[in-house]
PDB file of N, CA and C in Angstrom:
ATOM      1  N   UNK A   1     158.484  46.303  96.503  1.00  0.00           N
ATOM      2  CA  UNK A   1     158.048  45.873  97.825  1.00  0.00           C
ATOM      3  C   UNK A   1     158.951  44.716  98.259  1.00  0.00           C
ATOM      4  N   UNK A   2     159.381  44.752  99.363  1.00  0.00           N
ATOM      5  CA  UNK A   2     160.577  43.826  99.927  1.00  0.00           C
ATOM      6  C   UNK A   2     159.384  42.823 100.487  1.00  0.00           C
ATOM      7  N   UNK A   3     160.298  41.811 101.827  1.00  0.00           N
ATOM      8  CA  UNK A   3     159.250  40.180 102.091  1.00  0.00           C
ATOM      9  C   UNK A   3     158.312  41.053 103.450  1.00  0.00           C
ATOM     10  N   UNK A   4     159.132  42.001 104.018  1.00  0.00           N
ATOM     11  CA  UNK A   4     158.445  42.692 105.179  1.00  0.00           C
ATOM     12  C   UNK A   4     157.236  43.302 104.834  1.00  0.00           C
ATOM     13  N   UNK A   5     157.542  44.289 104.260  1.00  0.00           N
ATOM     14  CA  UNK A   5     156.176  44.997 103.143  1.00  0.00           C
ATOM     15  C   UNK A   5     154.834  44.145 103.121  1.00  0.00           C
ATOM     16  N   UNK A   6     155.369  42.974 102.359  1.00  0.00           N
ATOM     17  CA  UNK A   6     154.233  42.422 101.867  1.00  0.00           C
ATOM     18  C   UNK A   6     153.382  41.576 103.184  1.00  0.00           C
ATOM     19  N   UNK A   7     154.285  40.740 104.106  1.00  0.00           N
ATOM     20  CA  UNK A   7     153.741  40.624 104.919  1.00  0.00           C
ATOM     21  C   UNK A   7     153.083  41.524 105.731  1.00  0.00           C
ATOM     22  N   UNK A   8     153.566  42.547 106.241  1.00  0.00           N
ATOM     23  CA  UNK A   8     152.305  44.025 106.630  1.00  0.00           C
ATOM     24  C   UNK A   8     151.502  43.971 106.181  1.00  0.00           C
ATOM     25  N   UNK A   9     151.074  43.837 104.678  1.00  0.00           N
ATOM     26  CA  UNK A   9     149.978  43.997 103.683  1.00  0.00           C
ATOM     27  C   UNK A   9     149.027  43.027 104.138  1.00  0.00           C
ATOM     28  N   UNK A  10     149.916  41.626 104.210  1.00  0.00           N
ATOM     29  CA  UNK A  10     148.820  40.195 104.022  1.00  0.00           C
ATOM     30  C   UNK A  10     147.801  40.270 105.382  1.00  0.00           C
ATOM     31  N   UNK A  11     148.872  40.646 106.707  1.00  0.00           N
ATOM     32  CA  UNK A  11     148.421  40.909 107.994  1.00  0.00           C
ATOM     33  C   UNK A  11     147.102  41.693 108.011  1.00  0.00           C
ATOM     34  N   UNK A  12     147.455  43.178 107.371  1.00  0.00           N
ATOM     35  CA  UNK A  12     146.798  44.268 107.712  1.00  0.00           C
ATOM     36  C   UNK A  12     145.321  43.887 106.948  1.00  0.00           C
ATOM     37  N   UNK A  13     145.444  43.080 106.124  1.00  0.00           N
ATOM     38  CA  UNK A  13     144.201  42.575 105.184  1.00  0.00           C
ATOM     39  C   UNK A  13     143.598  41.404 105.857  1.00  0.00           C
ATOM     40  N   UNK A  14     144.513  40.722 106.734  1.00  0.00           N
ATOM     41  CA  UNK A  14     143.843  39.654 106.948  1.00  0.00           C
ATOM     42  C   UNK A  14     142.710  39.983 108.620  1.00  0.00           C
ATOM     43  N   UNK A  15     143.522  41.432 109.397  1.00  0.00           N
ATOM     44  CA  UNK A  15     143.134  41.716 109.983  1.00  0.00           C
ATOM     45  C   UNK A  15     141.811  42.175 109.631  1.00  0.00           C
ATOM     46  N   UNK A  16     141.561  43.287 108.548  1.00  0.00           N
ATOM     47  CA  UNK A  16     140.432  43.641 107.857  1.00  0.00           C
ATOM     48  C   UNK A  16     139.451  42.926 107.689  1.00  0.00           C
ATOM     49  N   UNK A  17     139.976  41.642 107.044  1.00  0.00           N
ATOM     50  CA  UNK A  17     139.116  40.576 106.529  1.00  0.00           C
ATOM     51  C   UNK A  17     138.052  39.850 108.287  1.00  0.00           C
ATOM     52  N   UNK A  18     138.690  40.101 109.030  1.00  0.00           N
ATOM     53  CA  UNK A  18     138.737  39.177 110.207  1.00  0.00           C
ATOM     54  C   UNK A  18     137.258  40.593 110.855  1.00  0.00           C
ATOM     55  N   UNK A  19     138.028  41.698 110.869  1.00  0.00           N
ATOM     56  CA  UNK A  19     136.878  42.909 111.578  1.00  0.00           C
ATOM     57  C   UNK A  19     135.476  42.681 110.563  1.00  0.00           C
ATOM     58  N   UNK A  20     135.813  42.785 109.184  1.00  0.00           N
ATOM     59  CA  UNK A  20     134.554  42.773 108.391  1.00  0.00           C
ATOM     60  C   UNK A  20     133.601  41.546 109.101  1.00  0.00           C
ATOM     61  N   UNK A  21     133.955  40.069 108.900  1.00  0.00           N
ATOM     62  CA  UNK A  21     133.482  38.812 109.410  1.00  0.00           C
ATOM     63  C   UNK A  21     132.827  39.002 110.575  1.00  0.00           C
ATOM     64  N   UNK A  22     133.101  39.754 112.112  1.00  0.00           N
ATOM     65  CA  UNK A  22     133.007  40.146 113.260  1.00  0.00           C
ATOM     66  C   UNK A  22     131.878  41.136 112.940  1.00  0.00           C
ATOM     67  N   UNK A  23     131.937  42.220 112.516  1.00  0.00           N
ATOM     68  CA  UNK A  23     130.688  43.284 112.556  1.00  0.00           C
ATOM     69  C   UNK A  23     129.436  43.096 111.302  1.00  0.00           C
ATOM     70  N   UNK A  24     129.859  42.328 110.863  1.00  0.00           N
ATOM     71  CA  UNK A  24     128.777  42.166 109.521  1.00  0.00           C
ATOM     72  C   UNK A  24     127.779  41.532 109.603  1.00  0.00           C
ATOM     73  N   UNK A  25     127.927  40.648 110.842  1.00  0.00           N
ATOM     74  CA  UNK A  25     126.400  39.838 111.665  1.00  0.00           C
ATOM     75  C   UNK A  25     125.722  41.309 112.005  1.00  0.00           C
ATOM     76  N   UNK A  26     126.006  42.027 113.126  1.00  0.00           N
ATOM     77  CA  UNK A  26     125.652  43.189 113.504  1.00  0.00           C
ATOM     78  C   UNK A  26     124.910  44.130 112.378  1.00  0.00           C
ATOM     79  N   UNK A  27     125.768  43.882 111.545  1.00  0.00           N
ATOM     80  CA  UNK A  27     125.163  44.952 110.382  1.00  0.00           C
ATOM     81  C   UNK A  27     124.073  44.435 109.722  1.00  0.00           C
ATOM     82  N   UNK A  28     123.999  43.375 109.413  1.00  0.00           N
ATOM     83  CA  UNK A  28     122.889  42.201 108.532  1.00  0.00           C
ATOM     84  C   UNK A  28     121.440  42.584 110.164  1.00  0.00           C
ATOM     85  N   UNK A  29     121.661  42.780 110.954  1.00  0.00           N
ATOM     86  CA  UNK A  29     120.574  42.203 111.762  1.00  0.00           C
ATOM     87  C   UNK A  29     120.151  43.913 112.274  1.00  0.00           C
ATOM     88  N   UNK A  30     121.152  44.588 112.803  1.00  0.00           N
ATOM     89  CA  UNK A  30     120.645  45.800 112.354  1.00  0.00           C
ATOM     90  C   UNK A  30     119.755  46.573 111.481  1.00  0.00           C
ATOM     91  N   UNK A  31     119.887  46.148 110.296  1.00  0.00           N
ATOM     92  CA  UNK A  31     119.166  46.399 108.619  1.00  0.00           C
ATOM     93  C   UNK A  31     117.611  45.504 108.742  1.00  0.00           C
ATOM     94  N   UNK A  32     117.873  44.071 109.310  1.00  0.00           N
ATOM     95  CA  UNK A  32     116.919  43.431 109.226  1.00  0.00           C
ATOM     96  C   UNK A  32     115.790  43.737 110.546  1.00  0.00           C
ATOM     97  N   UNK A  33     116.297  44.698 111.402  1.00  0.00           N
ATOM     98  CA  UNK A  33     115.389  44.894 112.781  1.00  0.00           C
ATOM     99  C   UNK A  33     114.889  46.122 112.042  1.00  0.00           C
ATOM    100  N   UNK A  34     115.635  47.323 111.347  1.00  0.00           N
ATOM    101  CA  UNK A  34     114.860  48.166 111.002  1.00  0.00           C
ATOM    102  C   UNK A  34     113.817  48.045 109.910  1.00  0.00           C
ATOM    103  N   UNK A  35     113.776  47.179 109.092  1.00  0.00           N
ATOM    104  CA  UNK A  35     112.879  46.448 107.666  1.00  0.00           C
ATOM    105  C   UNK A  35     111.917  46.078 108.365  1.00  0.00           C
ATOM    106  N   UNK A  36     111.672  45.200 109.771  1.00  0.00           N
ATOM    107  CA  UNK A  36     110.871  44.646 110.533  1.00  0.00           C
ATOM    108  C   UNK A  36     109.826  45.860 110.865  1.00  0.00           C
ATOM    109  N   UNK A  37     110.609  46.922 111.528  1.00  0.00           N
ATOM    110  CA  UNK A  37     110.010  47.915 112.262  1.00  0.00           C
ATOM    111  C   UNK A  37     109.333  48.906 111.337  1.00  0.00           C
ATOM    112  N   UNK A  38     109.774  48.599 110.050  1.00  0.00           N
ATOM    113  CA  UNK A  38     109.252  49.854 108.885  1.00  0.00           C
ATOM    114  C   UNK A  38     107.721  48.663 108.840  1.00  0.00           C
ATOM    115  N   UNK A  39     108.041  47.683 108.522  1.00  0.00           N
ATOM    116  CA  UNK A  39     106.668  46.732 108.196  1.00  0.00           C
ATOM    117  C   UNK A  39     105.852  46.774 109.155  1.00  0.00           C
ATOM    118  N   UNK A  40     106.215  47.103 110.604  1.00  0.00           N
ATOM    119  CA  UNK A  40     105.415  47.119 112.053  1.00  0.00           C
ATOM    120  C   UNK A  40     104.016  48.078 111.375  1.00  0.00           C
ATOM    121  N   UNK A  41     105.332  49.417 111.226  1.00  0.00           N
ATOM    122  CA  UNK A  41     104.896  50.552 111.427  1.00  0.00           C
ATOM    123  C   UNK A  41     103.877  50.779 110.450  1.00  0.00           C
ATOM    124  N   UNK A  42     103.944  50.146 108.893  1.00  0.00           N
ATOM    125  CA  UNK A  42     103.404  50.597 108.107  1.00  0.00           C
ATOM    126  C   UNK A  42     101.664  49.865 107.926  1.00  0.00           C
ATOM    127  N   UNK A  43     101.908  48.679 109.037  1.00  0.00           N
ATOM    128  CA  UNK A  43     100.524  47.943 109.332  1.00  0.00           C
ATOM    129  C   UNK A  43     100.303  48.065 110.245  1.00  0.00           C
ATOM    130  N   UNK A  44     100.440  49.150 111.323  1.00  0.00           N
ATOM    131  CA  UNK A  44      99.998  49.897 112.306  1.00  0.00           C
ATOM    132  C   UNK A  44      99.183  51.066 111.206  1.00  0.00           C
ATOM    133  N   UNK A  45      99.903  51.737 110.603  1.00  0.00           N
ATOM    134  CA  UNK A  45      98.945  52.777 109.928  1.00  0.00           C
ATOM    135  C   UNK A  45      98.078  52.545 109.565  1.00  0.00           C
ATOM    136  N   UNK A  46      97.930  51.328 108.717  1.00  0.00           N
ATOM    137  CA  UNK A  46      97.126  50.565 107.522  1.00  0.00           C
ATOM    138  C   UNK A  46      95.723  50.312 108.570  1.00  0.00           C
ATOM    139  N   UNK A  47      95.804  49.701 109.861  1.00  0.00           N
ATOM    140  CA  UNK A  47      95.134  48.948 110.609  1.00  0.00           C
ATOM    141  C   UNK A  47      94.294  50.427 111.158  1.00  0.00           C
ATOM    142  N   UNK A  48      95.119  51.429 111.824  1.00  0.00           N
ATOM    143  CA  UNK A  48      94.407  52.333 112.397  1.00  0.00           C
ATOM    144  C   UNK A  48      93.809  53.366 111.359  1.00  0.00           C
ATOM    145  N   UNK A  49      94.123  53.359 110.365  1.00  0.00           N
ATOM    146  CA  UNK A  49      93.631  54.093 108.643  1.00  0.00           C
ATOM    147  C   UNK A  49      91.758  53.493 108.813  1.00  0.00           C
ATOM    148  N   UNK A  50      91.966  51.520 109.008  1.00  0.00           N
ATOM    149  CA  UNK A  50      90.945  51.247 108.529  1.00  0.00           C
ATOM    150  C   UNK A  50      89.861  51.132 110.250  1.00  0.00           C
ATOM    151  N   UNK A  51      90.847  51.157 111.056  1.00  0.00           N
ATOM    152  CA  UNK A  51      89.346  51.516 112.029  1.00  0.00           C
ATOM    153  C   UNK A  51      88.923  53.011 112.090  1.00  0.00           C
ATOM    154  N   UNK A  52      89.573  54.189 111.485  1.00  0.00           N
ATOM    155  CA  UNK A  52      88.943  55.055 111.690  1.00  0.00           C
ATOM    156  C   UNK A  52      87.884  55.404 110.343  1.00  0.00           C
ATOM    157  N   UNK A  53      88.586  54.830 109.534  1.00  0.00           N
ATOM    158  CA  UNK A  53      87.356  54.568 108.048  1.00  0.00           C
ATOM    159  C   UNK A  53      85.827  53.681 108.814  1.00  0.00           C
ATOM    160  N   UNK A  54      86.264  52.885 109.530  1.00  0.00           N
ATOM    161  CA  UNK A  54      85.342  52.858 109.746  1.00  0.00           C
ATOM    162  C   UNK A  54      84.165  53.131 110.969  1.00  0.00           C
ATOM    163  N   UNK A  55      85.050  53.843 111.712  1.00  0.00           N
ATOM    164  CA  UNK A  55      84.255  54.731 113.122  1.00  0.00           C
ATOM    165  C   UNK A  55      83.292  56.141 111.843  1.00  0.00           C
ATOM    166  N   UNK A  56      84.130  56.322 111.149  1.00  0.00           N
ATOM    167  CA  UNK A  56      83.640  57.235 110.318  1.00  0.00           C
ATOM    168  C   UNK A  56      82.158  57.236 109.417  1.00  0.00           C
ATOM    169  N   UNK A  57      82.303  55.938 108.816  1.00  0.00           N
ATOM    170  CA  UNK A  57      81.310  55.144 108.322  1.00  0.00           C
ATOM    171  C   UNK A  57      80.055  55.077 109.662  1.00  0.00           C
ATOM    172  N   UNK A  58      80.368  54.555 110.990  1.00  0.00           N
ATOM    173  CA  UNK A  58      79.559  54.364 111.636  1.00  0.00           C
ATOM    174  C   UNK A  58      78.832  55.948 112.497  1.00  0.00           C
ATOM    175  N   UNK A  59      79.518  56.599 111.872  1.00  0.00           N
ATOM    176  CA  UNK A  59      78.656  58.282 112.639  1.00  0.00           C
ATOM    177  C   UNK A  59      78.139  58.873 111.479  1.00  0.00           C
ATOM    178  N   UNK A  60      78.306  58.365 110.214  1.00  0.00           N
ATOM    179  CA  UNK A  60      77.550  58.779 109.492  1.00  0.00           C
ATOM    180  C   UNK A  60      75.961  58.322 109.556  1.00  0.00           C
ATOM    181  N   UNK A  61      75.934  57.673 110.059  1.00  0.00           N
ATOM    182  CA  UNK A  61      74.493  56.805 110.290  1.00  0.00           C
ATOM    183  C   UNK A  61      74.087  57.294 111.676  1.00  0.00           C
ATOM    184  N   UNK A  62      72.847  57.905 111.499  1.00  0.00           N
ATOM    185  CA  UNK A  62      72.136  58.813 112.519  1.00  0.00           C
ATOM    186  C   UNK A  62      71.424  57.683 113.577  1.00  0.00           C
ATOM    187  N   UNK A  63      71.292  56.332 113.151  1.00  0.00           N
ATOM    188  CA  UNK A  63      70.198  55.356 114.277  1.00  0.00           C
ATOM    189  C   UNK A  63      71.776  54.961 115.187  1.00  0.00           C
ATOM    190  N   UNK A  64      72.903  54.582 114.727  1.00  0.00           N
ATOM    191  CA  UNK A  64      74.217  54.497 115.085  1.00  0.00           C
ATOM    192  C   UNK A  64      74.256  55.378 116.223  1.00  0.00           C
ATOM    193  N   UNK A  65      73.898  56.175 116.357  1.00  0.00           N
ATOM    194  CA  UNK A  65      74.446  56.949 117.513  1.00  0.00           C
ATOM    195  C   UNK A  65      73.861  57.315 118.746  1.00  0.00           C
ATOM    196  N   UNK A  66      74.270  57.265 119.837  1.00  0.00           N
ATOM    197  CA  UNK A  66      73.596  57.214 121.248  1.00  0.00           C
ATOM    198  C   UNK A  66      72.869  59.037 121.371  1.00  0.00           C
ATOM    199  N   UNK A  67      72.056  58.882 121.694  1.00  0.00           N
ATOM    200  CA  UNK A  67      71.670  60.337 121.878  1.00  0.00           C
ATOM    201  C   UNK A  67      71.354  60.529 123.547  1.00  0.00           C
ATOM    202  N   UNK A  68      72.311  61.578 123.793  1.00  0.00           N
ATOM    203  CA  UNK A  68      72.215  62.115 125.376  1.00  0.00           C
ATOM    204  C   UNK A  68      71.079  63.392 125.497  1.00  0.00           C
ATOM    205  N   UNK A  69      70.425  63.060 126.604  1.00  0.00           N
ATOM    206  CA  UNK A  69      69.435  64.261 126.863  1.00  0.00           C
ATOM    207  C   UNK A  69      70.395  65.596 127.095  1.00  0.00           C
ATOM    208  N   UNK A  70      69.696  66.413 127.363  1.00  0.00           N
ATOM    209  CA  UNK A  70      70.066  68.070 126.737  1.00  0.00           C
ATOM    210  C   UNK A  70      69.950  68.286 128.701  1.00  0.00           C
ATOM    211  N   UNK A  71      70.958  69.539 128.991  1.00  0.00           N
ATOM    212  CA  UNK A  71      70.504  70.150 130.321  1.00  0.00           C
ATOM    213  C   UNK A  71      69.015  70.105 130.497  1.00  0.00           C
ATOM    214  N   UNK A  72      68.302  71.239 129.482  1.00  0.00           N
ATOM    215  CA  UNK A  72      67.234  70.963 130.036  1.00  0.00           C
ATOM    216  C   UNK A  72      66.462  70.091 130.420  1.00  0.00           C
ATOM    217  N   UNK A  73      66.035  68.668 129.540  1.00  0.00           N
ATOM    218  CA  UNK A  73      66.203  67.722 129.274  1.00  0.00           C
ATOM    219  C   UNK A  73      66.006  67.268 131.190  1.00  0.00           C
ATOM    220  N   UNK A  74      67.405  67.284 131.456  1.00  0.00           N
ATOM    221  CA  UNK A  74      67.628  66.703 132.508  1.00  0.00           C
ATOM    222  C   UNK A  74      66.467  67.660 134.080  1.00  0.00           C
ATOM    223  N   UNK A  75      66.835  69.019 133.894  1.00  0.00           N
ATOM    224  CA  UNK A  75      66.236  69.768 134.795  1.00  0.00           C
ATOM    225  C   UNK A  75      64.818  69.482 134.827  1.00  0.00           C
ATOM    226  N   UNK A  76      64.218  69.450 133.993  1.00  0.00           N
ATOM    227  CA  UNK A  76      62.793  69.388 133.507  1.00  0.00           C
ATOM    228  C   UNK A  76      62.387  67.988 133.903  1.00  0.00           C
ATOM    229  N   UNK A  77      62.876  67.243 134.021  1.00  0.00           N
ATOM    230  CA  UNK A  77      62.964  65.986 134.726  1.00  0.00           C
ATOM    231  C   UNK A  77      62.646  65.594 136.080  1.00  0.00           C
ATOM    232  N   UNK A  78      64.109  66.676 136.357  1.00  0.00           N
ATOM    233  CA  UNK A  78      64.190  66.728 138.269  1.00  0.00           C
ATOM    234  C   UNK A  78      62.764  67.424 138.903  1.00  0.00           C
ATOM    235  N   UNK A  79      62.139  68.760 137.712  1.00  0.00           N
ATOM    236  CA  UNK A  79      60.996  69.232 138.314  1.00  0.00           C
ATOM    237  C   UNK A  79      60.233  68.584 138.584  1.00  0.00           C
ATOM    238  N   UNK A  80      59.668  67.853 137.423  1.00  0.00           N
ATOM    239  CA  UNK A  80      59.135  66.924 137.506  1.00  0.00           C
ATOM    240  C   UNK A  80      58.855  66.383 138.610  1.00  0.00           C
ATOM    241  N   UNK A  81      59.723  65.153 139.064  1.00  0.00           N
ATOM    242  CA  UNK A  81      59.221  64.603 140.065  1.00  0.00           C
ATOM    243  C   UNK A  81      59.229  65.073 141.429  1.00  0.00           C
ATOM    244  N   UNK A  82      59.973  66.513 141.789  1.00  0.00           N
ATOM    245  CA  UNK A  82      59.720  66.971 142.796  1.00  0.00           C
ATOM    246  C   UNK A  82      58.516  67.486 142.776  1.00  0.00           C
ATOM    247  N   UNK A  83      57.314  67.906 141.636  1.00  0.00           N
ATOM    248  CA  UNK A  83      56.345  67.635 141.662  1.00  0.00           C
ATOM    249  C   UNK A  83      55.386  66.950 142.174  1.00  0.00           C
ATOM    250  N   UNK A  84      55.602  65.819 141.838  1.00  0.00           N
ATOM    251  CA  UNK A  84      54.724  65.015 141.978  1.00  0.00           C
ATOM    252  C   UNK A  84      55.180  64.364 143.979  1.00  0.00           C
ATOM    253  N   UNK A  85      56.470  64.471 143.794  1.00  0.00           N
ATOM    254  CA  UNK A  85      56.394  64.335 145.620  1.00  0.00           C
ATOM    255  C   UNK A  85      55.760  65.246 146.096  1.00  0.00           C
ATOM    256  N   UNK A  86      56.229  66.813 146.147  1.00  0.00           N
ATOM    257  CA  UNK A  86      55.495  67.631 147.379  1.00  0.00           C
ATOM    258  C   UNK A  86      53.488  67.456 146.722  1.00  0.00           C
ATOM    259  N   UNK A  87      53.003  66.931 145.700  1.00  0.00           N
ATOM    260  CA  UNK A  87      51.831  66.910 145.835  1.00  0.00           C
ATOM    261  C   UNK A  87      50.876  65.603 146.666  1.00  0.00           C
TER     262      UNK A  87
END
């Protein structure tokens, strides 16, 4: 290798050295936004895992739950008091 050579070399490395320095913030924070977003994600599951454990828990219990009247229910109702008006 002659003095030209080697200087190409020192350049072409120092250029290297210089791109690595430049994109390696990018890369470090890249890595660290997706680690963030895996942890988001995985206590999003965790969180909605445990409210449906426990919506689950709460329909198992029969006083827990609202009970809606039935059609008839409702019709039998309306007779009702049109009953008692036209009398």
């Amino acid at each position: 290798m002659n003095g030209n050579q080697i200087e190409g070399l020192i350049g072409m490395l120092a250029t290297l050295g210089i791109l690595v320095l430049l994109v390696l913030p990018s890369v470090l924070g890249i890595v660290r936004d997706r680690r963030i977003d895996r942890q988001l994600r995985e206590a999003q599951e965790a969180r909605t895992g445990n409210q449906r454990d426990k919506r689950e828990k709460e329909a198992q219990k029969s006083s827990s739950r609202s009970t809606v009247p039935s059609t008839a229910t409702w019709y039998a109702d309306g007779r009702r008091s049109k009953k008692f008006v036209s009398s």
